[in-house]
Protein backbone atom coordinates (compact mmCIF):
# COMPACT_ATOMS: atom_id res chain seq x y z
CA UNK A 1 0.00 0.00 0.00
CA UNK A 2 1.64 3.61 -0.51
CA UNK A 3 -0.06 7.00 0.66
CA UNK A 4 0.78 10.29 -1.32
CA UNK A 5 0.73 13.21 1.20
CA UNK A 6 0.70 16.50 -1.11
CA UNK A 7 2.08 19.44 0.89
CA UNK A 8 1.35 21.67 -2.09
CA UNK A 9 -2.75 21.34 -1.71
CA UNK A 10 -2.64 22.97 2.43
CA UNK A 11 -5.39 24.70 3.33
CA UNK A 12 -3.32 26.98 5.07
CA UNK A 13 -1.49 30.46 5.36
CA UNK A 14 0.99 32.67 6.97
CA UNK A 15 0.69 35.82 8.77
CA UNK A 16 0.93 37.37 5.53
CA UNK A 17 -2.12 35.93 4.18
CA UNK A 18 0.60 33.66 1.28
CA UNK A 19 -0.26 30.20 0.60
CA UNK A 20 2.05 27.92 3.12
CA UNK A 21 3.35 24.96 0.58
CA UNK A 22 5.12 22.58 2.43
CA UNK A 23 7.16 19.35 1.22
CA UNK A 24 5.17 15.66 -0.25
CA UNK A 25 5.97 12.75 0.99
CA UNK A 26 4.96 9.21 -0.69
CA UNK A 27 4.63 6.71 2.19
CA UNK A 28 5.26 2.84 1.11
CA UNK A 29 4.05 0.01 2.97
CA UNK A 30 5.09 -3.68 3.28
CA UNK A 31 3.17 -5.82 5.56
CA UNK A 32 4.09 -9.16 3.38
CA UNK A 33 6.85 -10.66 4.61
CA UNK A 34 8.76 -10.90 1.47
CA UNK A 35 9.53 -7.81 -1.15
CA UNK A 36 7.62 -6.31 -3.03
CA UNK A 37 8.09 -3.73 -5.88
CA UNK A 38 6.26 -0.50 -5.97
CA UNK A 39 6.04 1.59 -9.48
CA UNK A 40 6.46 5.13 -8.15
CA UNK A 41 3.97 7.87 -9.37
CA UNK A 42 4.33 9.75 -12.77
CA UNK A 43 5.82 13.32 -12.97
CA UNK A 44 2.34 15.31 -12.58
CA UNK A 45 3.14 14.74 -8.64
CA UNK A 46 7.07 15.79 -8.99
CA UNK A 47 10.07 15.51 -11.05
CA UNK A 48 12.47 13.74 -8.20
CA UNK A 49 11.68 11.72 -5.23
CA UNK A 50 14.44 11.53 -2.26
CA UNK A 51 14.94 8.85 0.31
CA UNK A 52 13.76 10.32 4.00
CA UNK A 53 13.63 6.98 6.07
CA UNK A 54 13.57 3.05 5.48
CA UNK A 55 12.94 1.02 8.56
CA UNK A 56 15.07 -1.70 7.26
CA UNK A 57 18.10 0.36 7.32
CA UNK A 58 19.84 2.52 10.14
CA UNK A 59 22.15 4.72 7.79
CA UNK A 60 19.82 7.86 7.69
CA UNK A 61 22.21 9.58 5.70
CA UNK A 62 22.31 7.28 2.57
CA UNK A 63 19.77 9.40 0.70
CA UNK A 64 19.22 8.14 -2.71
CA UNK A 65 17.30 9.68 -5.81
CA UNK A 66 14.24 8.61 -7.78
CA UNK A 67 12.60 9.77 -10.69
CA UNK A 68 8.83 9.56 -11.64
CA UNK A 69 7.80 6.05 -12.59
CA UNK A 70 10.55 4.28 -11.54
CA UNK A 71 10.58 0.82 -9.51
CA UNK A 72 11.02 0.62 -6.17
CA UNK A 73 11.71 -2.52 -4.20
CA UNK A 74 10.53 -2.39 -0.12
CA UNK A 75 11.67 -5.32 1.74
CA UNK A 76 9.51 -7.13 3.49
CA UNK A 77 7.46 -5.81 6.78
CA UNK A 78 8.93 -2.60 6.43
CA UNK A 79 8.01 1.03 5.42
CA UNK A 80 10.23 3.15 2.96
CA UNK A 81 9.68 7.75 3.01
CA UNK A 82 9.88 9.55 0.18
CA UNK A 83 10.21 13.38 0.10
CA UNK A 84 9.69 16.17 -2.27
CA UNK A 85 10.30 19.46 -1.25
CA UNK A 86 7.94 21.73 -3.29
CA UNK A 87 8.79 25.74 -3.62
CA UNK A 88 6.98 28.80 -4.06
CA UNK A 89 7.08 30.22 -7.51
CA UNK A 90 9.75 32.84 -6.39
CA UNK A 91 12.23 29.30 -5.09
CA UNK A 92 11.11 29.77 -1.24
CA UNK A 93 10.27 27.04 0.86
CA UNK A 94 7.41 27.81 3.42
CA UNK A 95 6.59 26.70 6.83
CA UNK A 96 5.26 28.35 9.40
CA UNK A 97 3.93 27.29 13.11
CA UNK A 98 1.32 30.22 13.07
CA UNK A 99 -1.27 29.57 10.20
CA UNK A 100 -5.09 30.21 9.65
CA UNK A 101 -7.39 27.20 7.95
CA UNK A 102 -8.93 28.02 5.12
């Protein structure tokens, strides 16, 4: 099963009154106990995913690259993060802790 979590589609904004666009994430899950390959989504959700986390590994800092469409394997009973970080048109990424719902 995978989840796409589209930080571009928040309800939300800053003090300002701007849109607050935060990173996607696409969330894969492996409950068989054996691998199984996962065909990630096409470029309409991004142009590059990046390793955040897979529970079968400890080495946070081996972050490797995908691009749209491509195959990924996730071992079994385990859960592999992918991130996007998505920009504002003028390059700035936005987060912030005070925000008003739409």
């Amino acid at each position: 099963m995978a989840i796409y979590l589209d930080g571009r589609d928040l309800q939300l904004l800053d003090r300002k009154g701007d849109k607050i666009v935060d990173g996607s994430f696409y969330i894969l899950f492996n409950a068989y106990h054996e691998a199984i390959d996962f065909k990630l989504p096409s470029p309409i959700y991004c142009d590059q995913w990046t390793k955040a986390l897979d529970t079968t590994t400890s080495k946070v800092e081996d972050q490797e690259d995908y691009k749209p469409s491509d195959i990924l394997s996730v071992n079994g009973r385990s859960i592999i993060i992918l991130k996007h970080l998505n920009l504002h048109p003028d390059g700035k990424h936005t987060v912030s802790p005070d925000v008003q719902i739409n």
